[in-house]
N, C-alpha and C. Protein backbone atom coordinates (compact mmCIF):
# COMPACT_ATOMS: atom_id res chain seq x y z
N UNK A 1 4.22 -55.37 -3.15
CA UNK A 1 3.79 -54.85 -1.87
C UNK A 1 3.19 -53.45 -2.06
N UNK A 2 1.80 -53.44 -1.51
CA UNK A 2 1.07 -51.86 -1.57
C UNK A 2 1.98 -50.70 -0.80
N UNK A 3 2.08 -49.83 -1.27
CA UNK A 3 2.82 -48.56 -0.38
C UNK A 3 1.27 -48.07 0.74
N UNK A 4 2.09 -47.90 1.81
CA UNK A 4 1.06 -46.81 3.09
C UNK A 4 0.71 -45.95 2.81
N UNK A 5 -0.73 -45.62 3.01
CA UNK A 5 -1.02 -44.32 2.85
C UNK A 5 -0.95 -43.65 3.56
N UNK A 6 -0.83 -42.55 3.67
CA UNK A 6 -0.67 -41.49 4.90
C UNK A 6 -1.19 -40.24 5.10
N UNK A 7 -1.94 -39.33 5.41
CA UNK A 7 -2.50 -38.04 5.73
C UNK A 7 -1.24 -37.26 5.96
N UNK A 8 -1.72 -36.31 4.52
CA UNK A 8 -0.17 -34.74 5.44
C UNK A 8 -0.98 -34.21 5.47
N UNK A 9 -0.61 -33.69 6.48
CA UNK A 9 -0.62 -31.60 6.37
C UNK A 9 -0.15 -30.52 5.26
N UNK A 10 -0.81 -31.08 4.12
CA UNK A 10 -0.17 -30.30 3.00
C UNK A 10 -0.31 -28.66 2.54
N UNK A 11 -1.07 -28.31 3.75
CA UNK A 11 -1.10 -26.60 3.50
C UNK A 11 -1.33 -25.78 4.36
N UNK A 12 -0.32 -26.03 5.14
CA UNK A 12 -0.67 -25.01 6.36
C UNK A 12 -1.54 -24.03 6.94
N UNK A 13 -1.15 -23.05 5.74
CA UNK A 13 -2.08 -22.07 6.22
C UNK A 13 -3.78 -21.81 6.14
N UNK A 14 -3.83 -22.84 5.01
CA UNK A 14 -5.31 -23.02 4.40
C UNK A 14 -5.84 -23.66 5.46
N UNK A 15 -5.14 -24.62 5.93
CA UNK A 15 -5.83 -25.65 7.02
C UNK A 15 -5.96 -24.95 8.33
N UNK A 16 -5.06 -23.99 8.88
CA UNK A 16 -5.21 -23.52 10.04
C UNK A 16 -6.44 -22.78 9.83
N UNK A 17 -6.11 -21.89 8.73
CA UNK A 17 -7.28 -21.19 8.36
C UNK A 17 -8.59 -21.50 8.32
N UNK A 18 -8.81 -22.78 8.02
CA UNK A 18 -10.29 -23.41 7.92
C UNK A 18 -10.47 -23.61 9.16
N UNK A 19 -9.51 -24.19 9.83
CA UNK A 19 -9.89 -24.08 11.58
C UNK A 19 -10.31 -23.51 12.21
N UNK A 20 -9.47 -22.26 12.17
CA UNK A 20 -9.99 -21.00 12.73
C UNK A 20 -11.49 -20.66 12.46
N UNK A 21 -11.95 -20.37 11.27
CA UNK A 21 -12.95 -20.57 10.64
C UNK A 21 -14.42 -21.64 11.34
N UNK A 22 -13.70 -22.68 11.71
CA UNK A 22 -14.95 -23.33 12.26
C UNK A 22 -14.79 -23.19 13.45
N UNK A 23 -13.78 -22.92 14.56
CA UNK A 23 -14.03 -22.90 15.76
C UNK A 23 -14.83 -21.80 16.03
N UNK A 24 -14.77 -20.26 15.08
CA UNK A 24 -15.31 -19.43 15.11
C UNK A 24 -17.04 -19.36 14.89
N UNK A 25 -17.62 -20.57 13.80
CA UNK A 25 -18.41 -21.06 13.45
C UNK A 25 -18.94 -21.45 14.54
N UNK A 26 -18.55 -22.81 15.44
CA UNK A 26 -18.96 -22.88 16.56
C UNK A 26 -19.00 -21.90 17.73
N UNK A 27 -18.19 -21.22 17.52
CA UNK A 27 -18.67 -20.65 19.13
C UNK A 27 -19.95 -19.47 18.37
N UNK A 28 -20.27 -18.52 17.09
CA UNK A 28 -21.29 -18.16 16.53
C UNK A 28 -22.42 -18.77 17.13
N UNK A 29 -22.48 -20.03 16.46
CA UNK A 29 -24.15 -21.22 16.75
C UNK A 29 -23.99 -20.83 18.44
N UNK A 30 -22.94 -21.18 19.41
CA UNK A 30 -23.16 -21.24 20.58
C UNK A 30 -23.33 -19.99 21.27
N UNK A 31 -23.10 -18.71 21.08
CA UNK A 31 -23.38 -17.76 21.70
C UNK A 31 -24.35 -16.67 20.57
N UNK A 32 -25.10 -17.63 19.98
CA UNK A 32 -26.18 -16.88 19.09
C UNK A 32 -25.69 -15.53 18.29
N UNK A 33 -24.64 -15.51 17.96
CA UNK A 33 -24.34 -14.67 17.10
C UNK A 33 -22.93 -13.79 18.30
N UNK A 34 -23.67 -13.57 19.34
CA UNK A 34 -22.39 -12.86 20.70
C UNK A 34 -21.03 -12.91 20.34
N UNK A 35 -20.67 -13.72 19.75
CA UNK A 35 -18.86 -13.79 19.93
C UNK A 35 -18.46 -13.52 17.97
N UNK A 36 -19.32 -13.40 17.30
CA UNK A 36 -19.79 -12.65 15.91
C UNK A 36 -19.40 -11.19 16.08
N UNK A 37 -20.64 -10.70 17.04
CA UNK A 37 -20.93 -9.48 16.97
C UNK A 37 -19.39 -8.60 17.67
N UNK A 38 -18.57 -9.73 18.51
CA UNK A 38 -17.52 -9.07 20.10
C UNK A 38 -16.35 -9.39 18.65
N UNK A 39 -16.07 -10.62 18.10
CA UNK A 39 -14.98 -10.92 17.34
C UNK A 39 -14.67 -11.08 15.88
N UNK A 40 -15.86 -11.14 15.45
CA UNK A 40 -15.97 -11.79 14.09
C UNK A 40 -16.45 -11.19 12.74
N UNK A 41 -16.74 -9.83 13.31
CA UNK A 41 -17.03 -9.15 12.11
C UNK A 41 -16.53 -7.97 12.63
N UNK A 42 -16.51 -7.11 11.47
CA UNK A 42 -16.16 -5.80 11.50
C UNK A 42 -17.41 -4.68 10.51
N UNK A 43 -16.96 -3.26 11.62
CA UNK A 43 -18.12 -2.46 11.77
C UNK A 43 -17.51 -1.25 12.37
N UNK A 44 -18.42 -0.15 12.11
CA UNK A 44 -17.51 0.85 12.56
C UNK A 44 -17.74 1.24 14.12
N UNK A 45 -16.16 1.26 14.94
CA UNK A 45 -16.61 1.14 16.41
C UNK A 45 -15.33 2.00 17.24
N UNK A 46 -15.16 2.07 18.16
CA UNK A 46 -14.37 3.41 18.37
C UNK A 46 -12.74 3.11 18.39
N UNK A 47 -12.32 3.99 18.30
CA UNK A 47 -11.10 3.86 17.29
C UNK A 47 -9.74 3.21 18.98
N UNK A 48 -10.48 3.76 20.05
CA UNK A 48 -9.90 3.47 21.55
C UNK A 48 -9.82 1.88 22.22
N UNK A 49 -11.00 1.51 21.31
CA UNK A 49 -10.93 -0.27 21.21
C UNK A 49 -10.22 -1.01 21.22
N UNK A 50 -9.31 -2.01 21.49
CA UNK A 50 -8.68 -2.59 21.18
C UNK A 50 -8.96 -3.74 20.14
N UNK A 51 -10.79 -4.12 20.71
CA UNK A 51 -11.27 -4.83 19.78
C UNK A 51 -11.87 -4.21 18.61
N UNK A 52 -11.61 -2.97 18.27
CA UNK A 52 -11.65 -2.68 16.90
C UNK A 52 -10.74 -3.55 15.89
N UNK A 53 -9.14 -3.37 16.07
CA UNK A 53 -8.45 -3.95 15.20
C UNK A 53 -8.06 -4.94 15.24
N UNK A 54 -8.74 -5.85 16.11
CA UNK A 54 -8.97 -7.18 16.09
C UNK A 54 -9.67 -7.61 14.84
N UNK A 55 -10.99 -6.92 15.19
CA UNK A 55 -11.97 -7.47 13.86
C UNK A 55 -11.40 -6.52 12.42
N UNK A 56 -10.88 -5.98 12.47
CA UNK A 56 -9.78 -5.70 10.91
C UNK A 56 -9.79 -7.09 10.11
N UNK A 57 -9.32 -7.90 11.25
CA UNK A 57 -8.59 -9.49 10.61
C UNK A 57 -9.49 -10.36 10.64
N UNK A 58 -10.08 -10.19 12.09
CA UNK A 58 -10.78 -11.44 12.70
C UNK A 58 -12.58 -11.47 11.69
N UNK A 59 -13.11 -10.77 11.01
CA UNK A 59 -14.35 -10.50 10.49
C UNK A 59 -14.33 -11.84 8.98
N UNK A 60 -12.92 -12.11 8.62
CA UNK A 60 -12.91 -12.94 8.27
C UNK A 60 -13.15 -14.66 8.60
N UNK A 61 -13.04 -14.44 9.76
CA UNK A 61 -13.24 -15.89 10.36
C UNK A 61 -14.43 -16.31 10.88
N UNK A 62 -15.38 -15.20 10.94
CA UNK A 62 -17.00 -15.47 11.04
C UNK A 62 -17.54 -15.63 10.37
N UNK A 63 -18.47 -16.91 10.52
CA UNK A 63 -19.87 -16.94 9.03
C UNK A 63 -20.76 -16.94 9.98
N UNK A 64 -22.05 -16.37 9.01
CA UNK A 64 -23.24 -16.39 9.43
C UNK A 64 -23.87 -17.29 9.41
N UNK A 65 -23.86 -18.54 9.18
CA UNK A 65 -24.47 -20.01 9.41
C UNK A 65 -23.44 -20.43 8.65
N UNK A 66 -23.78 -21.92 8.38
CA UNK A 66 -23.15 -23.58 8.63
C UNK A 66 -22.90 -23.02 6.30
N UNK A 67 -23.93 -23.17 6.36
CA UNK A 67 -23.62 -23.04 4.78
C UNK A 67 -22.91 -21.97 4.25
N UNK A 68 -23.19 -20.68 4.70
CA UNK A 68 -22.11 -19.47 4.58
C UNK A 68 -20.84 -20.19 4.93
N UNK A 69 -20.15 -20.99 6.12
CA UNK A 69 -18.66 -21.57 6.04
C UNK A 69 -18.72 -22.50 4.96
N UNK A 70 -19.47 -23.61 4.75
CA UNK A 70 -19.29 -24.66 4.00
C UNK A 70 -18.88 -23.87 2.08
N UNK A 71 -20.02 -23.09 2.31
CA UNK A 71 -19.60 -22.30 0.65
C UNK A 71 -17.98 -22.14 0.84
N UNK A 72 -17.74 -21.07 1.45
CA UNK A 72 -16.53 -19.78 1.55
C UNK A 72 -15.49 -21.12 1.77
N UNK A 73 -15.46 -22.41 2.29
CA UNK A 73 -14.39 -23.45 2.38
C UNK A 73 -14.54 -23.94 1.40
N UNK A 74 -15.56 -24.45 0.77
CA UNK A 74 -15.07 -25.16 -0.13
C UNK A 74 -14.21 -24.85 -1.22
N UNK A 75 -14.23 -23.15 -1.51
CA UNK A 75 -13.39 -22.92 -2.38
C UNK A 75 -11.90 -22.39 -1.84
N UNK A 76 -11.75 -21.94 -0.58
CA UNK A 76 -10.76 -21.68 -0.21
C UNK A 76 -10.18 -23.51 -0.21
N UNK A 77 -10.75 -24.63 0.28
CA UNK A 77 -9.94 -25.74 0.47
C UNK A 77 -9.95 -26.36 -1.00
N UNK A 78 -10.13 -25.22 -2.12
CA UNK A 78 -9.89 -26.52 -3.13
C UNK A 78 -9.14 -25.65 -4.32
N UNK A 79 -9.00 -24.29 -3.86
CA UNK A 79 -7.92 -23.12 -4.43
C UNK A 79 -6.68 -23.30 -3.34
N UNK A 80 -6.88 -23.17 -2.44
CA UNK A 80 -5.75 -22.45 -1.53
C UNK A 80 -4.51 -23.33 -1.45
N UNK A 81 -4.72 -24.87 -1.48
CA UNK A 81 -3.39 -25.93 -1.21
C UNK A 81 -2.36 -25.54 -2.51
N UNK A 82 -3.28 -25.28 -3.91
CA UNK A 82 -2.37 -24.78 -4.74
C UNK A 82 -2.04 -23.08 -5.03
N UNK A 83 -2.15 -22.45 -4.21
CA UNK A 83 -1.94 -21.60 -4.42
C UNK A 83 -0.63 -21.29 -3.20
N UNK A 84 -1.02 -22.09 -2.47
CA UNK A 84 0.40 -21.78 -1.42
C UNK A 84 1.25 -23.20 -1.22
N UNK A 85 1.11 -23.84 -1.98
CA UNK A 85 2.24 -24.72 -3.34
C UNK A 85 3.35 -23.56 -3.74
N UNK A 86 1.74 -22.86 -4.83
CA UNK A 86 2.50 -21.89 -6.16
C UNK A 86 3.15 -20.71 -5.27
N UNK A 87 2.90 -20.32 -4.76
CA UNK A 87 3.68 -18.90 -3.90
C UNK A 87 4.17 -18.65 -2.73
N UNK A 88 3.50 -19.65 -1.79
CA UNK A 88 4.51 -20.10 -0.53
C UNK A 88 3.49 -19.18 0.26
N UNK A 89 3.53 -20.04 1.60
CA UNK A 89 2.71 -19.69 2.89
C UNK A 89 2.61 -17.99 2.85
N UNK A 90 4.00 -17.57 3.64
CA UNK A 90 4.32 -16.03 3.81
C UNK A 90 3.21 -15.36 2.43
N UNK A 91 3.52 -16.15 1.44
CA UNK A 91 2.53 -14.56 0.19
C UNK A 91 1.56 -14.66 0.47
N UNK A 92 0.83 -16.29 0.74
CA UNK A 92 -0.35 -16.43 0.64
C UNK A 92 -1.09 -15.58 1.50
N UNK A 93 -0.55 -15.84 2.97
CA UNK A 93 -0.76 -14.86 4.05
C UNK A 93 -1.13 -13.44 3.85
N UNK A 94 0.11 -13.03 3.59
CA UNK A 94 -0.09 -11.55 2.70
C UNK A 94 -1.31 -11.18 1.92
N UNK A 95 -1.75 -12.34 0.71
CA UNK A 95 -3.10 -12.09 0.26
C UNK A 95 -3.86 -11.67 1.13
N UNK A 96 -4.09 -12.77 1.84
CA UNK A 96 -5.35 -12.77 2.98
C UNK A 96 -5.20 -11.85 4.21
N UNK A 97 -4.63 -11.46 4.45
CA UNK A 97 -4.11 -10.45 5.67
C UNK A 97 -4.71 -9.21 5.07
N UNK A 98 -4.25 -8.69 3.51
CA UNK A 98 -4.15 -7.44 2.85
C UNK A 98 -6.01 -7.55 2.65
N UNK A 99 -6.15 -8.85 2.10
CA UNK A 99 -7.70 -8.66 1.06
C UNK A 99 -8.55 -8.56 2.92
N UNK A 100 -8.24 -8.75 4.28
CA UNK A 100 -9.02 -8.70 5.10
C UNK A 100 -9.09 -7.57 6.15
N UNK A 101 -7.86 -6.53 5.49
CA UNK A 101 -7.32 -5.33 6.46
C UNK A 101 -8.33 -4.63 5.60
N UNK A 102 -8.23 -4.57 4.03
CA UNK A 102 -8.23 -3.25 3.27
C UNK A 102 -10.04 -3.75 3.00
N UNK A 103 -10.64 -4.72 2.62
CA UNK A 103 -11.99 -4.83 2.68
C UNK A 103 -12.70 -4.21 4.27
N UNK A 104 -12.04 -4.68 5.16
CA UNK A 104 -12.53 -4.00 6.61
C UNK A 104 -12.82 -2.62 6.81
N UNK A 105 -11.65 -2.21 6.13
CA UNK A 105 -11.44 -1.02 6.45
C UNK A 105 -12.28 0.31 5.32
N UNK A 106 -12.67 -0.19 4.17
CA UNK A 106 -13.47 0.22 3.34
C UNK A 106 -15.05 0.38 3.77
N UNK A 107 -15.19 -1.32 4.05
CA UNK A 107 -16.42 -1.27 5.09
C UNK A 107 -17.29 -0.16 5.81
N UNK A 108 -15.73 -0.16 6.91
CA UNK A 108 -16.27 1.14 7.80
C UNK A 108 -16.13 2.17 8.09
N UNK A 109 -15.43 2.58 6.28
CA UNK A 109 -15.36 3.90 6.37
C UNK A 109 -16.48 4.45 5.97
N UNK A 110 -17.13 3.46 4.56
CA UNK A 110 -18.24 4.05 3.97
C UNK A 110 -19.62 3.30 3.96
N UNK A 111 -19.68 2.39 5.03
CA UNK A 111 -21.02 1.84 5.10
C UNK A 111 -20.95 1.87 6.87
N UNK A 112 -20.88 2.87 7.35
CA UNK A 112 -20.69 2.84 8.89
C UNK A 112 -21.92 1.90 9.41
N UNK A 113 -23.27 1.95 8.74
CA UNK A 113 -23.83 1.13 9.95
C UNK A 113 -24.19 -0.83 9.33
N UNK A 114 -23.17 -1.05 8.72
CA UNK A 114 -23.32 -2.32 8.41
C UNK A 114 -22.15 -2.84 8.79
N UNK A 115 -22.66 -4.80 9.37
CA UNK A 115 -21.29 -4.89 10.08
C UNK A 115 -20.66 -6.09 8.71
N UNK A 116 -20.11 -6.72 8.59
CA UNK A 116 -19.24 -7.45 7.85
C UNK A 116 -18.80 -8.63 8.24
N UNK A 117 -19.30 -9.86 7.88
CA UNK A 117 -18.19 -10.91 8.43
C UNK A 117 -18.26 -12.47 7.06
N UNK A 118 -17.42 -12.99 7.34
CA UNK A 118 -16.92 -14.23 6.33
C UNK A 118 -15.78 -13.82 5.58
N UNK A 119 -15.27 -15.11 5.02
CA UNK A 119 -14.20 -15.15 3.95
C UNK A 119 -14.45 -14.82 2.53
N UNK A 120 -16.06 -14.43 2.49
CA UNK A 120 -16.00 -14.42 0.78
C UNK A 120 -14.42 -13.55 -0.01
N UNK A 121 -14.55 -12.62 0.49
CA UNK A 121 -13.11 -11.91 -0.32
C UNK A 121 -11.87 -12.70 -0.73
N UNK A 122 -11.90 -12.87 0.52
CA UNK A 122 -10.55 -14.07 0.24
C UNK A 122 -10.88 -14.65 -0.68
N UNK A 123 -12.18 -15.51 -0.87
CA UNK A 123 -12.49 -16.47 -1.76
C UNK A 123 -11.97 -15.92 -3.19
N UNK A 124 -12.64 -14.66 -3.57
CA UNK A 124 -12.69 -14.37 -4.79
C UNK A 124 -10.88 -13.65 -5.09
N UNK A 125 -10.11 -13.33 -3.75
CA UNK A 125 -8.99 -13.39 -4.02
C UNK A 125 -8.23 -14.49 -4.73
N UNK A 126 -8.35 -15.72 -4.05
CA UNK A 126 -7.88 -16.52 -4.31
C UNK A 126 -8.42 -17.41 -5.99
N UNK A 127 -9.31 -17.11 -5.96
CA UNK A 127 -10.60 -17.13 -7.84
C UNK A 127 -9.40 -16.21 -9.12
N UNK A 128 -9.38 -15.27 -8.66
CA UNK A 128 -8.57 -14.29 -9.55
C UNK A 128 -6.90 -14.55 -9.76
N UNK A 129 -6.47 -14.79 -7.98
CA UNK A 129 -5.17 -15.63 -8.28
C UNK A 129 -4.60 -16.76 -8.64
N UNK A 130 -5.46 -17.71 -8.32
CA UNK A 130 -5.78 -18.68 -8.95
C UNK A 130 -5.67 -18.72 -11.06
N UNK A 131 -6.69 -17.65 -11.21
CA UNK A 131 -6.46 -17.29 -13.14
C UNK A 131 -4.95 -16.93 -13.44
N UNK A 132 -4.07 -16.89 -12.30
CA UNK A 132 -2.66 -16.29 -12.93
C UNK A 132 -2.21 -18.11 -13.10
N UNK A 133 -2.62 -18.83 -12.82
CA UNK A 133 -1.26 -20.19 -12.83
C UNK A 133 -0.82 -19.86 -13.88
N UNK A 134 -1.05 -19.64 -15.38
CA UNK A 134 -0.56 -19.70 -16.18
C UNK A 134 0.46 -18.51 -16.63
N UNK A 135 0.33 -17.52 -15.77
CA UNK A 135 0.89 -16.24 -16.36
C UNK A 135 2.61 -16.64 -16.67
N UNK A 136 2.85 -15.45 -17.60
CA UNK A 136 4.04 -15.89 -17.84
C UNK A 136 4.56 -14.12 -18.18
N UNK A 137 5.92 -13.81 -17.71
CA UNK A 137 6.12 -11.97 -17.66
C UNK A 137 5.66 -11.19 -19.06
N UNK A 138 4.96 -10.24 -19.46
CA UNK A 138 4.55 -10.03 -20.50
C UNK A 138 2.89 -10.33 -21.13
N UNK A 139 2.88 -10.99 -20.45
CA UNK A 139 1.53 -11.73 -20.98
C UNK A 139 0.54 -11.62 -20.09
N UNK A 140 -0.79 -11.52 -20.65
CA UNK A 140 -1.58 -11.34 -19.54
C UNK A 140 -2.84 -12.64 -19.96
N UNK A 141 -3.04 -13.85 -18.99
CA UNK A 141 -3.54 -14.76 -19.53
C UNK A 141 -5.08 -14.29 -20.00
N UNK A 142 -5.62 -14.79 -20.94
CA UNK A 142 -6.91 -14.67 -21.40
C UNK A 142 -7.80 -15.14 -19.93
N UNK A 143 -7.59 -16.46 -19.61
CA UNK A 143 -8.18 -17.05 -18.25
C UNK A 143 -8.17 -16.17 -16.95
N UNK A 144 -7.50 -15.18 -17.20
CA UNK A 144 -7.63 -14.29 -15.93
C UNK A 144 -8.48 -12.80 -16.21
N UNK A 145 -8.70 -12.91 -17.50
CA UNK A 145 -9.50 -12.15 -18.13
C UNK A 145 -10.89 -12.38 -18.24
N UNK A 146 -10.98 -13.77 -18.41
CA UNK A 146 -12.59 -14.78 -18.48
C UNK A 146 -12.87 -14.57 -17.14
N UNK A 147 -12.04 -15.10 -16.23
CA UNK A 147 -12.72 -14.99 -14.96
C UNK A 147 -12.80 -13.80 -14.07
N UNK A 148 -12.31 -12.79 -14.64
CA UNK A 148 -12.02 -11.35 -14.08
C UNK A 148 -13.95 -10.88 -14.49
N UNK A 149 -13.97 -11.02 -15.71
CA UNK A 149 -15.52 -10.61 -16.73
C UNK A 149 -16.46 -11.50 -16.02
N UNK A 150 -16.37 -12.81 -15.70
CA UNK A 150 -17.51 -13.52 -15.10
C UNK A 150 -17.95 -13.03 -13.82
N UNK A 151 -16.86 -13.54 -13.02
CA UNK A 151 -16.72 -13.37 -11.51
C UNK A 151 -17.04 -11.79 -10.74
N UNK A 152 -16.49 -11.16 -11.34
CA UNK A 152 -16.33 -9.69 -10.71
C UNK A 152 -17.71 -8.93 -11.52
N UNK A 153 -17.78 -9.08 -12.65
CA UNK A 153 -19.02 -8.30 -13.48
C UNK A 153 -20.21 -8.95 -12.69
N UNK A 154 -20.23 -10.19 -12.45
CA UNK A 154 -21.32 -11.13 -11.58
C UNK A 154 -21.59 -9.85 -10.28
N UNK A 155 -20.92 -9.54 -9.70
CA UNK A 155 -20.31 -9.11 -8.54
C UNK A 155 -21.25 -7.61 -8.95
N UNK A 156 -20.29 -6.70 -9.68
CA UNK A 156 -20.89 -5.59 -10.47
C UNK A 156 -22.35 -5.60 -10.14
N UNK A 157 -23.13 -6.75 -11.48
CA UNK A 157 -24.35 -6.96 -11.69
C UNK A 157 -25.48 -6.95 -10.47
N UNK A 158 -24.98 -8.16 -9.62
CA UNK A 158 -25.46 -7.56 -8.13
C UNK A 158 -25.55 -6.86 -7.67
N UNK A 159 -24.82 -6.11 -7.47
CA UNK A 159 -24.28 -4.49 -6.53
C UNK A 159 -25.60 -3.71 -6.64
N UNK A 160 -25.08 -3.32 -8.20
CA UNK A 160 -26.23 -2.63 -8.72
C UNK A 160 -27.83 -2.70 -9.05
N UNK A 161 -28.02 -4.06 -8.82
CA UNK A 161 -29.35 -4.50 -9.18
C UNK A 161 -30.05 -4.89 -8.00
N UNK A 162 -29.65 -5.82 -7.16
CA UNK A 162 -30.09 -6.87 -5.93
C UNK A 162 -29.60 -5.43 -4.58
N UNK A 163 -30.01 -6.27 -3.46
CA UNK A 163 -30.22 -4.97 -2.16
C UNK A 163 -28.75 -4.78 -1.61
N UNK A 164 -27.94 -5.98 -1.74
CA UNK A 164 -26.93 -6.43 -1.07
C UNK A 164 -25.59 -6.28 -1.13
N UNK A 165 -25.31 -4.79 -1.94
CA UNK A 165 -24.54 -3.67 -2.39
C UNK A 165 -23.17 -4.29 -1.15
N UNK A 166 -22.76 -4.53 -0.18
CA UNK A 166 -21.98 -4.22 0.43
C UNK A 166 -21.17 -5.84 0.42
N UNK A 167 -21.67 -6.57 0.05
CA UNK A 167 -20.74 -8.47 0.11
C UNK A 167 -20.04 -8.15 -1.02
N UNK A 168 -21.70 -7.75 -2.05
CA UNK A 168 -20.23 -7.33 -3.56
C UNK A 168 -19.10 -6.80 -3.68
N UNK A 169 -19.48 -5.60 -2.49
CA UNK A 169 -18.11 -4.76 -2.69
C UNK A 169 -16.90 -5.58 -2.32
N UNK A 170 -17.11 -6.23 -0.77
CA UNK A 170 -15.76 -7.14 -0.19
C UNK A 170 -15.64 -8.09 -1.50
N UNK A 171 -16.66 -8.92 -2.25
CA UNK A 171 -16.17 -9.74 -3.30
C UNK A 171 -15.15 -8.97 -4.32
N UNK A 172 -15.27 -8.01 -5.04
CA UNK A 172 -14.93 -7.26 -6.08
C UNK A 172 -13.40 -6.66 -5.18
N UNK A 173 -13.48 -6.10 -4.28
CA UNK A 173 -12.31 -6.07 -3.31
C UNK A 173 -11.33 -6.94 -3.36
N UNK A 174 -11.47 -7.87 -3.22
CA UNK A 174 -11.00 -9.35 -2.53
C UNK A 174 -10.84 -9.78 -4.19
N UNK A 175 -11.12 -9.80 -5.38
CA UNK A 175 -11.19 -10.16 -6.73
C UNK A 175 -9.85 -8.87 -6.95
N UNK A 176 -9.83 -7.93 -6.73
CA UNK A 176 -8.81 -7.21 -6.57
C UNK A 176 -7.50 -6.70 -6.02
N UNK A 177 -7.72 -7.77 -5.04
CA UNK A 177 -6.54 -7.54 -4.37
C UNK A 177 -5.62 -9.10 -4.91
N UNK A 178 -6.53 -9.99 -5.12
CA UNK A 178 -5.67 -10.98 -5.87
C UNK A 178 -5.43 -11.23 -7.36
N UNK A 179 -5.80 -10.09 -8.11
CA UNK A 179 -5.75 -9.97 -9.67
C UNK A 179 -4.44 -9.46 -9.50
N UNK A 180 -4.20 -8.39 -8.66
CA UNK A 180 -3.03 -7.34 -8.27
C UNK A 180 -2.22 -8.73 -7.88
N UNK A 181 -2.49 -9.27 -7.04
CA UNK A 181 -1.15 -10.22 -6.25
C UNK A 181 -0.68 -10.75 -7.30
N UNK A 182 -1.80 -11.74 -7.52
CA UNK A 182 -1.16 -12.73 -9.16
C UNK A 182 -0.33 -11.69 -10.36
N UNK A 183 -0.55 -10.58 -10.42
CA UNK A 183 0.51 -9.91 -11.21
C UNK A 183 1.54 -9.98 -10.69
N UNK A 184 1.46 -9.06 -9.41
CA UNK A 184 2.83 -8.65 -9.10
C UNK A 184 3.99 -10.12 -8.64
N UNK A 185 2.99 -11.40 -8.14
CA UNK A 185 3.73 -12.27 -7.38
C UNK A 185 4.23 -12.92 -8.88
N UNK A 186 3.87 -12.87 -9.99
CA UNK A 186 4.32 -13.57 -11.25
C UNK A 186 5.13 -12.68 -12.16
N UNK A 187 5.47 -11.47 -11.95
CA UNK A 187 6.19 -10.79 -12.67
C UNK A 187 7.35 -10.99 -12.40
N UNK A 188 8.44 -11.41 -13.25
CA UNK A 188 9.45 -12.22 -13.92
C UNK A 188 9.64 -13.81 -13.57
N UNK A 189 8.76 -13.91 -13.20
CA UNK A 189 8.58 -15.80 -13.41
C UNK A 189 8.46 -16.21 -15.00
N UNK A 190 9.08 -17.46 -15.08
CA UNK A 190 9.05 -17.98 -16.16
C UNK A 190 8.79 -19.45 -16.32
């Protein structure tokens, strides 16, 4: 007799997360960018706002078209189920909370008139934490080293060369805040 197959919900937060993500997507396409510009990105705006520190968080959940989400998901939905497997919802959170407070907030301290929105950071958070599966206390994997030199120097290389100085930075950010996690969340694991 064949066993049932069945659909879980095998990652909470990734999945809510992608949700969020497209409802935000849709209402973008539907108010031509309007609910982008009010929720979804971040930019420097007065500190009396309330919707300032909204978009702290929320700048992550806006893309600028259909393929900007489809990129930034596909790697969050094909990193993230194992990564909050490997470390559990609450850290994962933490990644993404930290890589979307502290990229925001860099943003608009030092590029005041550019505004900011998508998950790339996260992405490349989760790229870098991702290179720890293997870590072990003491050791620092070569694979988190390969992809630290590809990924982030990629990042670098841009910055400095191409117009678009300010995605790199949230990438290289966001590559940093989860090189840091994957240390600290693997130090004395065995």
């Amino acid at each position: 007799m064949m066993k049932k197959l069945r659909i879980t919900f095998n990652s909470p937060v990734v999945l809510i997360f992608a949700a969020i993500c497209l409802v935000a997507t849709i209402l973008g396409t539907v108010t031509r960018g309007g609910s982008n510009a009010l929720l979804f990105s971040t930019y420097r705006a007065s500190i009396a706002s309330p919707l300032t520190y909204l978009r702290l968080i929320g700048h992550v959940f806006g893309h600028s078209s259909w393929e900007h989400l489809i990129g930034n998901m596909s790697y969050i939905l094909l990193l993230g189920p194992m990564l909050e497997e490997k470390y559990g919802s609450k850290n994962l959170i933490g990644v993404m909370v930290t890589t979307a407070l502290v990229t925001a907030l860099i943003i608009d301290i030092f590029f005041p008139d550019i505004a900011l929105l998508g998950a790339s950071g996260i992405v490349f958070a989760f790229i870098l934490l991702a290179s720890f599966s293997g870590f072990k206390d003491g050791e620092i994997p070569l694979t988190f080293i390969l992809v630290a030199v590809i990924y982030i120097g990629q990042q670098v290389y841009e910055g400095v060369f191409l117009q678009d100085q300010v995605s790199q930075l949230a990438h290289i950010i966001g590559g940093g805040i989860g090189g840091v996690a994957g240390f600290v969340l693997n130090k004395g694991r065995d």
